[in-house]
N, C-alpha and C. Protein backbone atom coordinates (compact mmCIF):
# COMPACT_ATOMS: atom_id res chain seq x y z
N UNK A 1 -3.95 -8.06 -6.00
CA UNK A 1 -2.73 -7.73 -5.29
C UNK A 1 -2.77 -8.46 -3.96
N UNK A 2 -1.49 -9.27 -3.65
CA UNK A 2 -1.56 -9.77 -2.23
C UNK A 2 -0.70 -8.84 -1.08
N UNK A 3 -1.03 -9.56 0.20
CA UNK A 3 -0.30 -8.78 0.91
C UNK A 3 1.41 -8.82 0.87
N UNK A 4 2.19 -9.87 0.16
CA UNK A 4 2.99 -10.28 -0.38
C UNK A 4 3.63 -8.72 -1.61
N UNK A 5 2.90 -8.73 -2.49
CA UNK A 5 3.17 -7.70 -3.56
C UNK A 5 3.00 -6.24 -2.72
N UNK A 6 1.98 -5.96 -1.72
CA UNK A 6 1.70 -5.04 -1.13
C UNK A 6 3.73 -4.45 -0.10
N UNK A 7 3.79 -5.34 0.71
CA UNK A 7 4.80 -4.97 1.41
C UNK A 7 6.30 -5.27 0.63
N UNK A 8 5.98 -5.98 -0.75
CA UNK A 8 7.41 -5.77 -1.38
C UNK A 8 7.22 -4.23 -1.94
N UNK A 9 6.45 -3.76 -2.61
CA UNK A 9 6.31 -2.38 -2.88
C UNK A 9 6.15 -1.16 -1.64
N UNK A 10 6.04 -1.62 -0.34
CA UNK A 10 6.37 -0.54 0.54
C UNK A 10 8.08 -0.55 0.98
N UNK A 11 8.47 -2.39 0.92
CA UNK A 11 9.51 -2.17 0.97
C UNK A 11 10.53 -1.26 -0.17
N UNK A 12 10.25 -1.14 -1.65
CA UNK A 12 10.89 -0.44 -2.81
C UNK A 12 10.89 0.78 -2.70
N UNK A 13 9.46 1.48 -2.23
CA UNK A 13 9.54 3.16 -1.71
C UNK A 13 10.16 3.46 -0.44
N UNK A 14 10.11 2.22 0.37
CA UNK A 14 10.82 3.38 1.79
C UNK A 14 12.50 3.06 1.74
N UNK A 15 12.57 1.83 1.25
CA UNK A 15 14.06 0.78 1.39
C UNK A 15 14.24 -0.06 2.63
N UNK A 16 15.17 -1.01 1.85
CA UNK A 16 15.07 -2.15 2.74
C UNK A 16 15.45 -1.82 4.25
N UNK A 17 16.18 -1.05 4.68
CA UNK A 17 16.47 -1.22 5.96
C UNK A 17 14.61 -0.54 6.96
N UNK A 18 14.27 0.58 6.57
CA UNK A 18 13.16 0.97 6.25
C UNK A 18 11.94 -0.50 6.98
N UNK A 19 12.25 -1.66 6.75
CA UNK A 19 11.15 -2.78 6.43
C UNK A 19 10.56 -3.73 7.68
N UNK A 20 11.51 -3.05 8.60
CA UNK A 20 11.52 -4.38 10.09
C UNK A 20 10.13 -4.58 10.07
N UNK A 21 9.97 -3.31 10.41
CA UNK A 21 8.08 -3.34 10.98
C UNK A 21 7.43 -4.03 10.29
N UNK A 22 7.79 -4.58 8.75
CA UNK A 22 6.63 -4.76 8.02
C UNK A 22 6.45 -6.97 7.44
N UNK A 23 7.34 -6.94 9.25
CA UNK A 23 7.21 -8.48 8.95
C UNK A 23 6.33 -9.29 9.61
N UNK A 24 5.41 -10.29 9.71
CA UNK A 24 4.39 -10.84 10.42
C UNK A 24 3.10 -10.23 10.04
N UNK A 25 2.18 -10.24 10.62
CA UNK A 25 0.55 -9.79 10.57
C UNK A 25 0.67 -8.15 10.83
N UNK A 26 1.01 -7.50 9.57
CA UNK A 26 0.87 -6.25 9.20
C UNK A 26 -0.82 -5.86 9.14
N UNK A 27 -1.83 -6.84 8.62
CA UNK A 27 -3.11 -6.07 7.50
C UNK A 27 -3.74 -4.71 8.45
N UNK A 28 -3.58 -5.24 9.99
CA UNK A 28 -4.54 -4.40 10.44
C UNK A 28 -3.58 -3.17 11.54
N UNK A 29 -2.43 -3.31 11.16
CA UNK A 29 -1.41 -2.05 11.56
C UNK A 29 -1.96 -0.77 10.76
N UNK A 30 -1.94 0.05 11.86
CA UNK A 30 -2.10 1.44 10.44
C UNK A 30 -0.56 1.55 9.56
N UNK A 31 -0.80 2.53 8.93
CA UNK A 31 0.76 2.58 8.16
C UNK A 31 1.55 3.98 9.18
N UNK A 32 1.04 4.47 10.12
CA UNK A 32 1.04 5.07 11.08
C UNK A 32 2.45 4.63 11.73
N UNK A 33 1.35 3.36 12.22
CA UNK A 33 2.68 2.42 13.37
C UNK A 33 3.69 1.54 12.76
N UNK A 34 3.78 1.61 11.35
CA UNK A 34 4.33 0.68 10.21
C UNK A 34 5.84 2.27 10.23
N UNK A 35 5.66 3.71 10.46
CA UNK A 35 6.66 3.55 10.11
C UNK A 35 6.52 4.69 8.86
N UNK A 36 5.12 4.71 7.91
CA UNK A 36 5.04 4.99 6.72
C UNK A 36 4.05 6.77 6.95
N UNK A 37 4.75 8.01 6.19
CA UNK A 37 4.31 8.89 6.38
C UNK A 37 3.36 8.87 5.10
N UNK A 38 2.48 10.42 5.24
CA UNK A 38 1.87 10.26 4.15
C UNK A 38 2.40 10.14 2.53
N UNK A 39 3.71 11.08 2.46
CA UNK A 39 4.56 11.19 1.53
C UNK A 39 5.04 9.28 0.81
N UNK A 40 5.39 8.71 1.91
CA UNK A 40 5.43 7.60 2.12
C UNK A 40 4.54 6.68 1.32
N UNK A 41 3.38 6.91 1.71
CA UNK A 41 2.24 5.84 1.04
C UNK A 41 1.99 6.50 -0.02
N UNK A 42 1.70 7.66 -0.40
CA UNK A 42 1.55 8.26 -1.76
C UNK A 42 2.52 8.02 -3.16
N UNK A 43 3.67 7.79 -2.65
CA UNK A 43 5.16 7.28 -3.11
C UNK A 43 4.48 5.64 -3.71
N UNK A 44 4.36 5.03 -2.62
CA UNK A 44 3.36 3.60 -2.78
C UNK A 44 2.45 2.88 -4.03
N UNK A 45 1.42 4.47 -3.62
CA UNK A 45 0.33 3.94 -4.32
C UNK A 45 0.65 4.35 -5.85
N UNK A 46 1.50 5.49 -6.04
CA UNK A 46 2.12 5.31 -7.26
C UNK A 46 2.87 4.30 -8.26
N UNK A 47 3.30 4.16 -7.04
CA UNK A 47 3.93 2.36 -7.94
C UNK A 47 3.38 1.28 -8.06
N UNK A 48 2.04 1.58 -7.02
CA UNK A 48 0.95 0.72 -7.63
C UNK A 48 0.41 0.80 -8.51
N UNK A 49 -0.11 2.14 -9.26
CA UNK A 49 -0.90 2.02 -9.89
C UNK A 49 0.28 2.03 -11.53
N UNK A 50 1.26 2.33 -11.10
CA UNK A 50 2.28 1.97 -12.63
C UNK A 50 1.93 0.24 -12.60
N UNK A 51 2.02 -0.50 -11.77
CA UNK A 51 2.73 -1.96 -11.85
C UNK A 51 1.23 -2.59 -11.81
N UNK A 52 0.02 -1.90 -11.38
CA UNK A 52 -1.08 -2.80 -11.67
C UNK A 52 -1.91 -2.02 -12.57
N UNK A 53 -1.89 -0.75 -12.86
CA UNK A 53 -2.81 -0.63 -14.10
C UNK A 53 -3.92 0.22 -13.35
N UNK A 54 -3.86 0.47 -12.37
CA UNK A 54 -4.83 1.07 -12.07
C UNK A 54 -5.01 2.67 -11.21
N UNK A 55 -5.78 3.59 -11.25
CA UNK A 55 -5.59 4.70 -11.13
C UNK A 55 -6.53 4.70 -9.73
N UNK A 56 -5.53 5.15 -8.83
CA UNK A 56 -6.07 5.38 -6.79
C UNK A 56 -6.03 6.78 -6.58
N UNK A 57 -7.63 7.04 -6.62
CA UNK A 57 -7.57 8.66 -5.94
C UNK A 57 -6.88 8.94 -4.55
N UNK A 58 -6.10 9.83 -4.60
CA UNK A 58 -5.41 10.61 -3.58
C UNK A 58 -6.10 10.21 -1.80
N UNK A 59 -7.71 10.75 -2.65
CA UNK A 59 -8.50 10.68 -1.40
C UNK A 59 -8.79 9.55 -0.83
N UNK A 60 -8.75 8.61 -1.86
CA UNK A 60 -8.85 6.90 -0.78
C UNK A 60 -7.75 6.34 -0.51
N UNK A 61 -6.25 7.07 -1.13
CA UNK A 61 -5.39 6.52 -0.24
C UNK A 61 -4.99 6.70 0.95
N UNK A 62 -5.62 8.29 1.11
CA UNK A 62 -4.87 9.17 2.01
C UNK A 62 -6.27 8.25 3.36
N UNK A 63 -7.30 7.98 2.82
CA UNK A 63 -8.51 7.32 4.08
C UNK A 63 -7.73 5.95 4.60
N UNK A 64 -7.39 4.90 3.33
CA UNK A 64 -7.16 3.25 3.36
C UNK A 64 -5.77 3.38 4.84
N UNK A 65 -5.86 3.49 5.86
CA UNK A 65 -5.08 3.99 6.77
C UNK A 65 -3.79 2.06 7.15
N UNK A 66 -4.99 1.02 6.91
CA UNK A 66 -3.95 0.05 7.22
C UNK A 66 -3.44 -0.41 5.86
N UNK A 67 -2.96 -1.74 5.93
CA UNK A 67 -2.60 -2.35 4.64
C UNK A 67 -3.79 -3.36 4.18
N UNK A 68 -4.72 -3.90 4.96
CA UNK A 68 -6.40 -4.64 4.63
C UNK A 68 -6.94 -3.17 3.91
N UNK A 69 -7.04 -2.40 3.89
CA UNK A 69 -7.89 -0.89 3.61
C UNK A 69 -6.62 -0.78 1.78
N UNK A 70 -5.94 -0.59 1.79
CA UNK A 70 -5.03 -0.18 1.13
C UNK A 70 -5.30 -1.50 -0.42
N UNK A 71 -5.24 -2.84 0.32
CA UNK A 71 -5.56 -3.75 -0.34
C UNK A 71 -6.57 -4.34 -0.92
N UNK A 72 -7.98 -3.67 -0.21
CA UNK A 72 -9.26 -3.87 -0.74
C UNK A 72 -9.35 -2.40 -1.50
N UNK A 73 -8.58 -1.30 -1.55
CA UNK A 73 -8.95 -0.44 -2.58
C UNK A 73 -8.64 -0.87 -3.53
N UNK A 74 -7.36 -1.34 -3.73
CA UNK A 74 -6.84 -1.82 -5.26
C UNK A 74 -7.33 -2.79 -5.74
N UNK A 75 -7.72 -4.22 -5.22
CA UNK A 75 -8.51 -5.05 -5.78
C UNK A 75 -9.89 -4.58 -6.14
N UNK A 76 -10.43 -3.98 -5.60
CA UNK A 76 -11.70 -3.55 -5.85
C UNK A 76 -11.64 -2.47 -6.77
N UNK A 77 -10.40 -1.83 -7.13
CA UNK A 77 -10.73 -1.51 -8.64
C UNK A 77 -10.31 -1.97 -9.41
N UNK A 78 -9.30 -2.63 -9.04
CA UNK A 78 -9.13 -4.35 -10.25
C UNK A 78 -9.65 -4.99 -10.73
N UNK A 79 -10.93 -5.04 -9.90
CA UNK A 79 -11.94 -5.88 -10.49
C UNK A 79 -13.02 -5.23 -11.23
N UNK A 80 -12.84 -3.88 -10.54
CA UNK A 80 -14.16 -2.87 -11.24
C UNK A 80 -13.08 -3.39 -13.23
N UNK A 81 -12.12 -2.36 -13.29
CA UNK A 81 -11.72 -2.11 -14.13
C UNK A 81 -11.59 -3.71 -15.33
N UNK A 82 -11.53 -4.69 -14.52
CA UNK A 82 -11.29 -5.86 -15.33
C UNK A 82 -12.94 -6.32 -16.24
């Protein structure tokens, strides 16, 4: 997953107007200052794990606080799982 696929799928759960924040060097913003509640990223990681196949415990999404954290969880079980 890139950071590309990452912020088109935050843009699909929150909506486009929703997205200002999430243009330029996001990785090391929390999702805090992005804008994104917890409801928010949980919304997220759901549609992550429909669109990549992979299953994100609650508990490491609710830790992965930026979008670098968020993005090395999912690859890293992308790769576990592959």
């Amino acid at each position: 997953m890139t950071l590309d696929d990452l912020r088109g799928t935050l843009i699909a759960c929150a909506g486009e107007e929703d997205s200002v924040a999430l243009s330029g060097d996001i990785l090391d913003m929390t999702f805090e200052e992005l804008g994104y509640d917890s409801l928010a990223l949980m919304e997220s990681a759901a549609k992550i794990e429909r669109d990549h196949g992979v299953s994100l415990p609650d508990e490491a999404v609710a830790e992965a606080d930026t979008p670098r954290a968020l993005l090395a969880l999912v690859n890293g079980l992308t790769a576990t799982a592959a």
